[in-house]
N, C-alpha and C. Protein backbone atom coordinates (compact mmCIF):
# COMPACT_ATOMS: atom_id res chain seq x y z
N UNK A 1 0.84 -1.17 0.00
CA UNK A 1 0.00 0.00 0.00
C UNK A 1 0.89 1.24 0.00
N UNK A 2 0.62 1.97 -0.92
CA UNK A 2 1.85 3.26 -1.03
C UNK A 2 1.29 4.67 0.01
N UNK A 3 1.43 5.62 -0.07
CA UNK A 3 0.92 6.93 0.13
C UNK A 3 -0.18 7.27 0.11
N UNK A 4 -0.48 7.17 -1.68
CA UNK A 4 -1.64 7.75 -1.87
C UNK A 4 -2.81 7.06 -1.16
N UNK A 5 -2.62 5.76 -1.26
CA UNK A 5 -3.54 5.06 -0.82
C UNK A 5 -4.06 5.45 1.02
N UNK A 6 -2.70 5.53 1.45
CA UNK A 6 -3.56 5.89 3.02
C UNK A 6 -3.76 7.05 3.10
N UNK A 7 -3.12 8.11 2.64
CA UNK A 7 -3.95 9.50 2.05
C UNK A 7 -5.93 9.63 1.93
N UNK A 8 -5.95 8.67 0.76
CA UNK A 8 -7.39 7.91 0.52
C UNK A 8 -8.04 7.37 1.85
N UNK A 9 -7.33 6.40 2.29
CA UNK A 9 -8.16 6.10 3.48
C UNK A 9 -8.19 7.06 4.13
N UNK A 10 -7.42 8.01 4.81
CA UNK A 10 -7.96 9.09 5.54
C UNK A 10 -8.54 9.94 5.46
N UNK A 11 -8.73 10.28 3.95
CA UNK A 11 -9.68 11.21 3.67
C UNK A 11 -11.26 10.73 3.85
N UNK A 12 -11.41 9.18 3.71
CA UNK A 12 -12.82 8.65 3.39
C UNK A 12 -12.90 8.31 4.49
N UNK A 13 -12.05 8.21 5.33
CA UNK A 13 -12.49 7.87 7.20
C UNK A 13 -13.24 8.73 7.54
N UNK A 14 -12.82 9.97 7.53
CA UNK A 14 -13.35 11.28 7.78
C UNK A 14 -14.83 11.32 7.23
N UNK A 15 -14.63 10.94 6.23
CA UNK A 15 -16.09 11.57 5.41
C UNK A 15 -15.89 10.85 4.07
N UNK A 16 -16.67 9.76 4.21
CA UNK A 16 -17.35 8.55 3.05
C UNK A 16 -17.98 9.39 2.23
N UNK A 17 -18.64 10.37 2.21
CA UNK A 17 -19.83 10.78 1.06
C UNK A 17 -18.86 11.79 0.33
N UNK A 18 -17.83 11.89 0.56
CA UNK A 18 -17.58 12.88 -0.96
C UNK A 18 -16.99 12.60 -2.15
N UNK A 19 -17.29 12.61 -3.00
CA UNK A 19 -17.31 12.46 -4.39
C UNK A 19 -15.88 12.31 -5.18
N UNK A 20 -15.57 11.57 -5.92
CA UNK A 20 -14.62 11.11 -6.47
C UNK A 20 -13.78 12.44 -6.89
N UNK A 21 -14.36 12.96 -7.31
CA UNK A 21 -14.31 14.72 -7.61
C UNK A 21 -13.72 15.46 -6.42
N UNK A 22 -14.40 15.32 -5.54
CA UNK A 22 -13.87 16.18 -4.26
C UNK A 22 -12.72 16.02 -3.83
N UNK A 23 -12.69 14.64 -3.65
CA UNK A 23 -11.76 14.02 -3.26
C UNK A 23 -10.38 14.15 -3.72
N UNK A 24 -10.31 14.13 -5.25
CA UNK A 24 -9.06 14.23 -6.34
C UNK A 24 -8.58 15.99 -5.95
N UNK A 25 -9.84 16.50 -5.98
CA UNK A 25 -9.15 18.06 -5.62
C UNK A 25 -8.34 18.38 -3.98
N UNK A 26 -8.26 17.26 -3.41
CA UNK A 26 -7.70 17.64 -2.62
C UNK A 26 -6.30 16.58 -2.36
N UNK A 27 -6.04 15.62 -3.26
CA UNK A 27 -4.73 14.94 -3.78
C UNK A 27 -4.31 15.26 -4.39
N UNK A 28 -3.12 14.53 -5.44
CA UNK A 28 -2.61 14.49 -6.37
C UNK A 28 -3.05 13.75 -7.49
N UNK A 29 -4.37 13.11 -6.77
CA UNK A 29 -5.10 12.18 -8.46
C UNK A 29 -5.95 12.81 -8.69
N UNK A 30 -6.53 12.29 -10.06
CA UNK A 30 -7.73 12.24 -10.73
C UNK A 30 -8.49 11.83 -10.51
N UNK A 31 -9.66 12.11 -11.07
CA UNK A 31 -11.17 11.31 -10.07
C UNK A 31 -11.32 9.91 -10.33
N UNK A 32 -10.57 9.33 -11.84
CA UNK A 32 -10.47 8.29 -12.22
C UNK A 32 -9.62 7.25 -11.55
N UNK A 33 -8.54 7.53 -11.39
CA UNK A 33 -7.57 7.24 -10.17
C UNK A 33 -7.72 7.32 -8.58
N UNK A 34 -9.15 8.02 -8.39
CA UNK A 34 -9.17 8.16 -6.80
C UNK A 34 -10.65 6.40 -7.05
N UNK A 35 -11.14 7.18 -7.93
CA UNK A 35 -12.00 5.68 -8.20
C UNK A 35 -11.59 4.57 -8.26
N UNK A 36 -10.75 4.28 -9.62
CA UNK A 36 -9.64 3.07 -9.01
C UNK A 36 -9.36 2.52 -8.20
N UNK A 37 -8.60 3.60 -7.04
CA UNK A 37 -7.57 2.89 -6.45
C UNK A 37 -9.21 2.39 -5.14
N UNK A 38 -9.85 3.24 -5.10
CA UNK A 38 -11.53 2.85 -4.30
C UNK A 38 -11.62 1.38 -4.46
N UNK A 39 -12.14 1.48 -5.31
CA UNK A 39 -12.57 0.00 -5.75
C UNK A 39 -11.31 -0.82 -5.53
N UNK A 40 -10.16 -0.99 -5.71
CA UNK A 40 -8.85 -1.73 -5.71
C UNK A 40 -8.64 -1.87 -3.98
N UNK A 41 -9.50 -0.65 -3.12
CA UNK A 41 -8.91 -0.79 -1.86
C UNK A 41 -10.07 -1.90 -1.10
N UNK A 42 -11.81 -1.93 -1.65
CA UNK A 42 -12.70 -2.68 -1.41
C UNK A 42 -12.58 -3.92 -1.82
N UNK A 43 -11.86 -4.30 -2.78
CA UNK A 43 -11.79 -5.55 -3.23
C UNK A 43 -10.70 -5.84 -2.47
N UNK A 44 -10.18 -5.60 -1.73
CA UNK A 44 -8.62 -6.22 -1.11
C UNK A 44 -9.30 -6.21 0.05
N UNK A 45 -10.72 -6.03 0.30
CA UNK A 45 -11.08 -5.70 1.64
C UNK A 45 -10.62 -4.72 2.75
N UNK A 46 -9.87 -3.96 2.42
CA UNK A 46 -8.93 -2.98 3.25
C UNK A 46 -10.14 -2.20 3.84
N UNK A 47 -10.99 -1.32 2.59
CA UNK A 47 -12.60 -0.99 3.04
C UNK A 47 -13.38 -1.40 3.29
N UNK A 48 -13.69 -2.36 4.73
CA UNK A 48 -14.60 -3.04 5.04
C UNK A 48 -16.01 -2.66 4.74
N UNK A 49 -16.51 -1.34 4.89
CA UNK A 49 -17.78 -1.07 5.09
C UNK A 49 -18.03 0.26 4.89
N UNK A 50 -19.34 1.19 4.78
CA UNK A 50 -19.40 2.42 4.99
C UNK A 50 -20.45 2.79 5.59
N UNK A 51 -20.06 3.44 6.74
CA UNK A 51 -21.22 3.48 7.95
C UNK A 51 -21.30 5.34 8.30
N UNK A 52 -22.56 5.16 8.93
CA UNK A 52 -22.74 6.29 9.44
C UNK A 52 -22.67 6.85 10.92
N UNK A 53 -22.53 7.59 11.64
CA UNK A 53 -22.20 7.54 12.94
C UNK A 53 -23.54 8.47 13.39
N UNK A 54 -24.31 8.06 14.08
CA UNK A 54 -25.53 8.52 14.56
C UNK A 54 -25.69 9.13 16.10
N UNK A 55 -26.23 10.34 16.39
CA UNK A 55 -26.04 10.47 17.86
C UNK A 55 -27.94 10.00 18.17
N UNK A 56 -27.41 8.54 18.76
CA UNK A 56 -28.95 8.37 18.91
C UNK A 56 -29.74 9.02 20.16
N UNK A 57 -28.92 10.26 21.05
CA UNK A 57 -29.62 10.96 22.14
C UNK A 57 -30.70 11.27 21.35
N UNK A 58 -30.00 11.95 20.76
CA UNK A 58 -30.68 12.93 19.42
C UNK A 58 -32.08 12.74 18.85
N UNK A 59 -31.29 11.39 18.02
CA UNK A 59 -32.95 10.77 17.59
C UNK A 59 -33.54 10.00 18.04
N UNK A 60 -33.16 10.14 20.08
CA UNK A 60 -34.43 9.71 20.73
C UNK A 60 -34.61 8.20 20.71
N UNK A 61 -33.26 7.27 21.09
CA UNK A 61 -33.51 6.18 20.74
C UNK A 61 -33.66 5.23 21.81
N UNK A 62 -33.35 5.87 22.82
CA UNK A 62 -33.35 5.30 24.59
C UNK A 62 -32.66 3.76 24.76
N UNK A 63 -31.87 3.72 23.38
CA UNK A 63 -30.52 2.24 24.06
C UNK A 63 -30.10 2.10 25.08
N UNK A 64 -29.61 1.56 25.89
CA UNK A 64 -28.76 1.52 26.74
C UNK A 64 -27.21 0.84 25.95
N UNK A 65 -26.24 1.43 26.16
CA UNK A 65 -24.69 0.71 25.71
C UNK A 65 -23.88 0.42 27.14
N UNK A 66 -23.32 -0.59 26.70
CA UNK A 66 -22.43 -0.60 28.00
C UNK A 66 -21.14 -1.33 27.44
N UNK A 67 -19.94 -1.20 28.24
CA UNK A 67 -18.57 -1.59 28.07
C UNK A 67 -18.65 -2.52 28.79
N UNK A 68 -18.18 -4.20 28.46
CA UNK A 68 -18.69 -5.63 28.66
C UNK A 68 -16.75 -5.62 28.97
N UNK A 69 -16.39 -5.85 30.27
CA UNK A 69 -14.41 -6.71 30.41
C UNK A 69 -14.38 -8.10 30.81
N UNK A 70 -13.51 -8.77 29.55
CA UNK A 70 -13.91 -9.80 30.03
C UNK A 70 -12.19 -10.59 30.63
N UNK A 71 -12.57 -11.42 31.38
CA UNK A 71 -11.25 -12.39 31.76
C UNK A 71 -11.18 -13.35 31.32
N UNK A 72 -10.30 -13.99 30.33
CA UNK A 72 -10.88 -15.01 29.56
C UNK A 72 -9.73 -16.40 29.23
N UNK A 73 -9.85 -16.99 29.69
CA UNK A 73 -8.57 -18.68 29.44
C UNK A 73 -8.44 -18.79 28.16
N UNK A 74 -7.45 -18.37 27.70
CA UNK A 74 -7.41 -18.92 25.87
C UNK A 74 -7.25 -20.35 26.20
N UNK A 75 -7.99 -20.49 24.59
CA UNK A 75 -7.57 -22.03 23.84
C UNK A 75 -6.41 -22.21 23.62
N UNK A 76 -5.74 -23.56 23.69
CA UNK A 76 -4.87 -23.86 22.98
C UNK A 76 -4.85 -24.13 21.48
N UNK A 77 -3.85 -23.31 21.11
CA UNK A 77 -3.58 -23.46 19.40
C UNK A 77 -4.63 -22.14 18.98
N UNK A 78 -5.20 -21.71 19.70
CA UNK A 78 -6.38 -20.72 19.13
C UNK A 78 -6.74 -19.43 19.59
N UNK A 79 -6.03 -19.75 21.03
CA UNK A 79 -5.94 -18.27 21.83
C UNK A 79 -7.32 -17.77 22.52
N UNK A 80 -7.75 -16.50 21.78
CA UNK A 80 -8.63 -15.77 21.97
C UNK A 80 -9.44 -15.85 20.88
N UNK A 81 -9.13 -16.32 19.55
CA UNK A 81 -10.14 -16.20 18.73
C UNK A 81 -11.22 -16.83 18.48
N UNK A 82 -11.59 -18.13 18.91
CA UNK A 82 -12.41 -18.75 18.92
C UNK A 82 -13.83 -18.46 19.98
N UNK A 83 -12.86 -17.81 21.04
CA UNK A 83 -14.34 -17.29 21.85
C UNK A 83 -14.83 -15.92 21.50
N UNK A 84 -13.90 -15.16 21.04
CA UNK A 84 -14.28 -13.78 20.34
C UNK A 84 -15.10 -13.89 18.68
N UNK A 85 -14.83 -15.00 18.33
CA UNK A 85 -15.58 -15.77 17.33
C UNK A 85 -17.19 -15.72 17.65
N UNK A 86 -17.44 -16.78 18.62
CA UNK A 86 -18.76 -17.12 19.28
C UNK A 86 -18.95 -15.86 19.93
N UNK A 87 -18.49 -14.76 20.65
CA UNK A 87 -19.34 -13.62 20.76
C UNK A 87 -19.91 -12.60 19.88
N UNK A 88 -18.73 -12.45 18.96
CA UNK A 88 -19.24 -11.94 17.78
C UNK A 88 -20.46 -12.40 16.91
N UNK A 89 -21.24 -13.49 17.65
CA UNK A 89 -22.37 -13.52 16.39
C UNK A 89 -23.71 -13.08 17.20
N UNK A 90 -23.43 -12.71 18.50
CA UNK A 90 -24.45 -12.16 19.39
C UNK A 90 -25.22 -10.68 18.91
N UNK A 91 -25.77 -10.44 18.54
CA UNK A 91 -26.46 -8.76 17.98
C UNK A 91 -26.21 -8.21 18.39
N UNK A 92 -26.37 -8.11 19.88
CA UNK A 92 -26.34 -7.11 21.27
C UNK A 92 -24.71 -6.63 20.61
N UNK A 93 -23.68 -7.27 20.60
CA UNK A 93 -22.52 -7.18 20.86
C UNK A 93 -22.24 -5.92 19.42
N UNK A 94 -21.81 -4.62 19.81
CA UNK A 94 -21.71 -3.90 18.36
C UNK A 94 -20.02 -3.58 18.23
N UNK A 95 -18.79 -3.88 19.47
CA UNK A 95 -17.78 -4.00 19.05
C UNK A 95 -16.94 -4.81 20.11
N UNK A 96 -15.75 -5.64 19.36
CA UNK A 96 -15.14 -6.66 20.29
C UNK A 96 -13.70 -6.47 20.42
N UNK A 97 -12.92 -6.34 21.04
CA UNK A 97 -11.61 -5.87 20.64
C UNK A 97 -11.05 -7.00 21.84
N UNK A 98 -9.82 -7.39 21.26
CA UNK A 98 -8.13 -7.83 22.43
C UNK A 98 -7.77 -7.02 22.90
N UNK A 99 -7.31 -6.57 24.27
CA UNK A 99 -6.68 -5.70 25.13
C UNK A 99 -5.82 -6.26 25.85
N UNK A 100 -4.66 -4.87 26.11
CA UNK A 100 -4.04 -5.38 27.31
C UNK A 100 -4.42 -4.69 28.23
N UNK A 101 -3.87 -5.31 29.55
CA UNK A 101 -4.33 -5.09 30.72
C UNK A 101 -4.67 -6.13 31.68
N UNK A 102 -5.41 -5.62 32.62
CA UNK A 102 -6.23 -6.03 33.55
C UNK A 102 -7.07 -7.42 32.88
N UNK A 103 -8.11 -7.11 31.90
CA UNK A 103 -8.85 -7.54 31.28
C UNK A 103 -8.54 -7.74 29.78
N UNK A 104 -9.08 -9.24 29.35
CA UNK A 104 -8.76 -9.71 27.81
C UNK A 104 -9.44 -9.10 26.77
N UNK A 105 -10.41 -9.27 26.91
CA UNK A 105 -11.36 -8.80 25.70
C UNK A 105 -12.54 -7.91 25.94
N UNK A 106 -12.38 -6.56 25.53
CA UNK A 106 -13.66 -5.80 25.65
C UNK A 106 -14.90 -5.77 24.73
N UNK A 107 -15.98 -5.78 24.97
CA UNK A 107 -17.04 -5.41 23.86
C UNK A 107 -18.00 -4.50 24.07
N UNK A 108 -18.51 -3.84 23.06
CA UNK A 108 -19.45 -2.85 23.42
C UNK A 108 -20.73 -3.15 22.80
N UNK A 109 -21.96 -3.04 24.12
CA UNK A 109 -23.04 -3.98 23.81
C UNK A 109 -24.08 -2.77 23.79
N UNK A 110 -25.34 -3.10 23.38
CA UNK A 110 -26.62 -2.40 23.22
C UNK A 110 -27.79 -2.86 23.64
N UNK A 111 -28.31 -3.00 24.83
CA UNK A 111 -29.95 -3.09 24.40
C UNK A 111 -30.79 -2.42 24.90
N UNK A 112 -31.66 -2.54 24.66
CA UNK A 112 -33.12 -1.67 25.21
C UNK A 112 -33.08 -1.11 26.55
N UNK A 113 -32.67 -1.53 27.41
CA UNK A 113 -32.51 -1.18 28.60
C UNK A 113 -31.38 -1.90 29.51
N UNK A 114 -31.08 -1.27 30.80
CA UNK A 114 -30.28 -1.83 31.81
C UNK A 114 -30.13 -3.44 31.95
N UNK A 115 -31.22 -3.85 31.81
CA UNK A 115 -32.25 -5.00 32.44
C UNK A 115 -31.62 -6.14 30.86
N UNK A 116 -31.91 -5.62 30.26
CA UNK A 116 -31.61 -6.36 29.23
C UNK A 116 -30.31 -6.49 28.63
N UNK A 117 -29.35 -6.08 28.83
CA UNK A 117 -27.65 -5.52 29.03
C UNK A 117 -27.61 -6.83 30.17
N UNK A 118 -27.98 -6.47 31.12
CA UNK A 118 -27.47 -7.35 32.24
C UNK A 118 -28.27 -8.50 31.96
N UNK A 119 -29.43 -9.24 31.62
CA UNK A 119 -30.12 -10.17 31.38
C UNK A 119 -28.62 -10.73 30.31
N UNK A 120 -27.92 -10.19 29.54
CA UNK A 120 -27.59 -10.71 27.89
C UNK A 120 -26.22 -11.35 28.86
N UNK A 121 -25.76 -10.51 29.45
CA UNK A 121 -24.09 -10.88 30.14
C UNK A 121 -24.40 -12.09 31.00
N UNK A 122 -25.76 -12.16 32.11
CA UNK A 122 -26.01 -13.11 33.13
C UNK A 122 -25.93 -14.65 32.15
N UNK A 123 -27.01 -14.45 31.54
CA UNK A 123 -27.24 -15.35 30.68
C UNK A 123 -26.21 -16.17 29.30
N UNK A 124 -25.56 -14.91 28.63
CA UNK A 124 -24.75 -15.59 27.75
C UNK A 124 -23.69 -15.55 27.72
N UNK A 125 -23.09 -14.22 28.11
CA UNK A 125 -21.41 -13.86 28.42
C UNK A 125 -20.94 -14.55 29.68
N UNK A 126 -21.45 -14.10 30.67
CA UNK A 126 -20.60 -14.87 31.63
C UNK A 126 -20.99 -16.69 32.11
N UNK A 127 -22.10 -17.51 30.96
CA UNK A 127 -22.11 -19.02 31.16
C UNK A 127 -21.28 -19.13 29.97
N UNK A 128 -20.82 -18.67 29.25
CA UNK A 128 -19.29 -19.38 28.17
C UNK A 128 -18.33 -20.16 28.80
N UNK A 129 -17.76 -21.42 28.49
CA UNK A 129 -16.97 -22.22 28.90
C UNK A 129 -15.19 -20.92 28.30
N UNK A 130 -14.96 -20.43 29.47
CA UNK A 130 -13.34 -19.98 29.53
C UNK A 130 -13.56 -18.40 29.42
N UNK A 131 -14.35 -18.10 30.19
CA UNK A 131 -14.95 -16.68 30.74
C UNK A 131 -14.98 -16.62 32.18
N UNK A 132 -13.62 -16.01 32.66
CA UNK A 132 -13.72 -16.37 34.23
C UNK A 132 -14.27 -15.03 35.27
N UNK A 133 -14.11 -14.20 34.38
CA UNK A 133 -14.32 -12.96 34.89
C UNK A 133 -15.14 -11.62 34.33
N UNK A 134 -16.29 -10.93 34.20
CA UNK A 134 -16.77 -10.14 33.63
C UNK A 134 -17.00 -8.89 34.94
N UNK A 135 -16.72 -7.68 33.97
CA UNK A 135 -16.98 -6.28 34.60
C UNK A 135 -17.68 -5.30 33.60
N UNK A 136 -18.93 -5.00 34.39
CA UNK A 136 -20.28 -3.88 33.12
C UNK A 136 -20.05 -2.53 33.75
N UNK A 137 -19.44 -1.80 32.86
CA UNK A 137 -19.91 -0.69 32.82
C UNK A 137 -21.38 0.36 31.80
N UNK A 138 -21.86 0.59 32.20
CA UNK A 138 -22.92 1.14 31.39
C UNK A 138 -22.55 2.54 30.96
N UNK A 139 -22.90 3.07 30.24
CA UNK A 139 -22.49 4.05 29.05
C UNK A 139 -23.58 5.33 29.42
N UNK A 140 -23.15 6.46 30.17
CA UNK A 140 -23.82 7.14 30.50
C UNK A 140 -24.49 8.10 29.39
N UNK A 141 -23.53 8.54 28.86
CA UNK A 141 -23.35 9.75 27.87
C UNK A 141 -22.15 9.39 26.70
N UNK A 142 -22.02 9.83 25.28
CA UNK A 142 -21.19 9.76 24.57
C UNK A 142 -21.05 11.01 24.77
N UNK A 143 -19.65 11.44 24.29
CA UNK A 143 -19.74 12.85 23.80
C UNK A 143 -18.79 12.80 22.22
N UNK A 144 -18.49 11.77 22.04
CA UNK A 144 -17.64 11.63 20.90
C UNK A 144 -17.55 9.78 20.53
N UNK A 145 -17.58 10.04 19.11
CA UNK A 145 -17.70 8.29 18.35
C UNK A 145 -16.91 8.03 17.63
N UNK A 146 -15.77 7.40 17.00
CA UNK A 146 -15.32 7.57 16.11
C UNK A 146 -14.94 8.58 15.32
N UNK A 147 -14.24 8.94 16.37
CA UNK A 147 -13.56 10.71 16.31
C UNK A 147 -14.68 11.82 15.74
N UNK A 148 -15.83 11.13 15.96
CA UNK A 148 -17.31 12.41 15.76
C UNK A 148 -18.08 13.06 17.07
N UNK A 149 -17.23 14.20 17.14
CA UNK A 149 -18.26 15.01 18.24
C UNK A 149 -19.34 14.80 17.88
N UNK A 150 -20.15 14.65 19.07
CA UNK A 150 -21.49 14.06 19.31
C UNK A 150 -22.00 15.48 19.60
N UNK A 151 -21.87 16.71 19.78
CA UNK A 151 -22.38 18.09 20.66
C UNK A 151 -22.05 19.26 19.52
N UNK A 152 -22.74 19.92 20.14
CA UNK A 152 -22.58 21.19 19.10
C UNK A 152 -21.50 22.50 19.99
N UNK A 153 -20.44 22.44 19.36
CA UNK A 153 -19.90 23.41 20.23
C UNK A 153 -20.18 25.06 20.37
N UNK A 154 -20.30 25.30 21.58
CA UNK A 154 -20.52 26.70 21.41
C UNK A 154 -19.49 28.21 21.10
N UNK A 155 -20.28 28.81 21.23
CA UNK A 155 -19.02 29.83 21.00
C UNK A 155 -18.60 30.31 22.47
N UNK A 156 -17.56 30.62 22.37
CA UNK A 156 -16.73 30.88 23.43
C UNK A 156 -17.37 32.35 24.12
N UNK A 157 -17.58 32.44 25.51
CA UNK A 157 -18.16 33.29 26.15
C UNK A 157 -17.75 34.44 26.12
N UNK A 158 -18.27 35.08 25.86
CA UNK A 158 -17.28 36.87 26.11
C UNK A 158 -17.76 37.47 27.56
N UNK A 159 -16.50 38.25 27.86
CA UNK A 159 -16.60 38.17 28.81
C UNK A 159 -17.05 40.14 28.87
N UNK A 160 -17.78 40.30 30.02
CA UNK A 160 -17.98 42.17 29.70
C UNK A 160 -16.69 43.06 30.01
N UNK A 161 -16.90 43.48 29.08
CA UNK A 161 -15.65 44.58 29.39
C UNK A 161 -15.82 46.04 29.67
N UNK A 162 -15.23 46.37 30.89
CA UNK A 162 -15.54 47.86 31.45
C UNK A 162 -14.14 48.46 31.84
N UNK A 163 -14.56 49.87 32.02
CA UNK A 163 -13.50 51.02 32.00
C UNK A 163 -13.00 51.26 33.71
């Protein structure tokens, strides 16, 4: 992968919707060449997906999210992937990552309420065979997603000025 290419990815990290066009005006390619190398970067899978980042306060969606730590016995020959495998096909579960630390594997879960967050962990996360340890935090507030302020910033206060 050369330059241009992670150039490309960072520009479309930022912002997926702009136009092959837009895009070239702010490289060194052509729109034909920013297309290209697009398609050349989706077919290699490098571009998994193109998503939108939603502030669901906003549109009123009353989820509950919470940060799922887990303690976890790898497999032999297989590690961590096989149980990060089997969590990953859970819905609730919207991201799974390896960590270091304290704790092996984090995920970030969703449901309808408290009740149902903790119903999903009682029930399916923490009866997994080589899950020795789980810690929930629940997700009060975002204020930022994927490097997307979630808030509208204001303008900076003035302050009165006298003689």
């Amino acid at each position: 992968m050369d330059e241009k290419d992670l150039e490309l990815l960072r520009i479309l990290e930022e912002n997926s919707r702009l136009s092959a066009k837009e895009i070239a005006s702010m490289t060194a390619l052509s729109a034909a060449e920013v297309e290209a190398r697009i398609h050349a970067l989706e077919d290699a899978q490098v571009i998994r997906k193109y998503t939108t980042v939603v502030n669901w306060e906003l549109a009123g969606n009353g989820e509950v999210s919470a940060i799922i730590e887990l303690k976890v016995s790898p497999e032999r020959d297989y590690g961590y992937d096989r149980i990060a495998e089997r969590l990953s096909r859970f819905r609730q579960v919207r991201t799974l990552r390896l960590m270091t630390g304290t704790y092996d594997l984090q995920l970030l879960v969703s449901g309808k309420n408290m009740q149902e967050v903790s119903r999903f962990v009682s029930e399916h996360v923490a009866q997994m065979d080589r899950i020795r340890e789980t810690a929930t935090h629940i997700i009060m507030k975002s204020y930022k997603e994927n490097g997307n302020k979630l808030f509208s910033e204001q303008e900076p206060e003035r302050l009165p000025y006298s003689f």
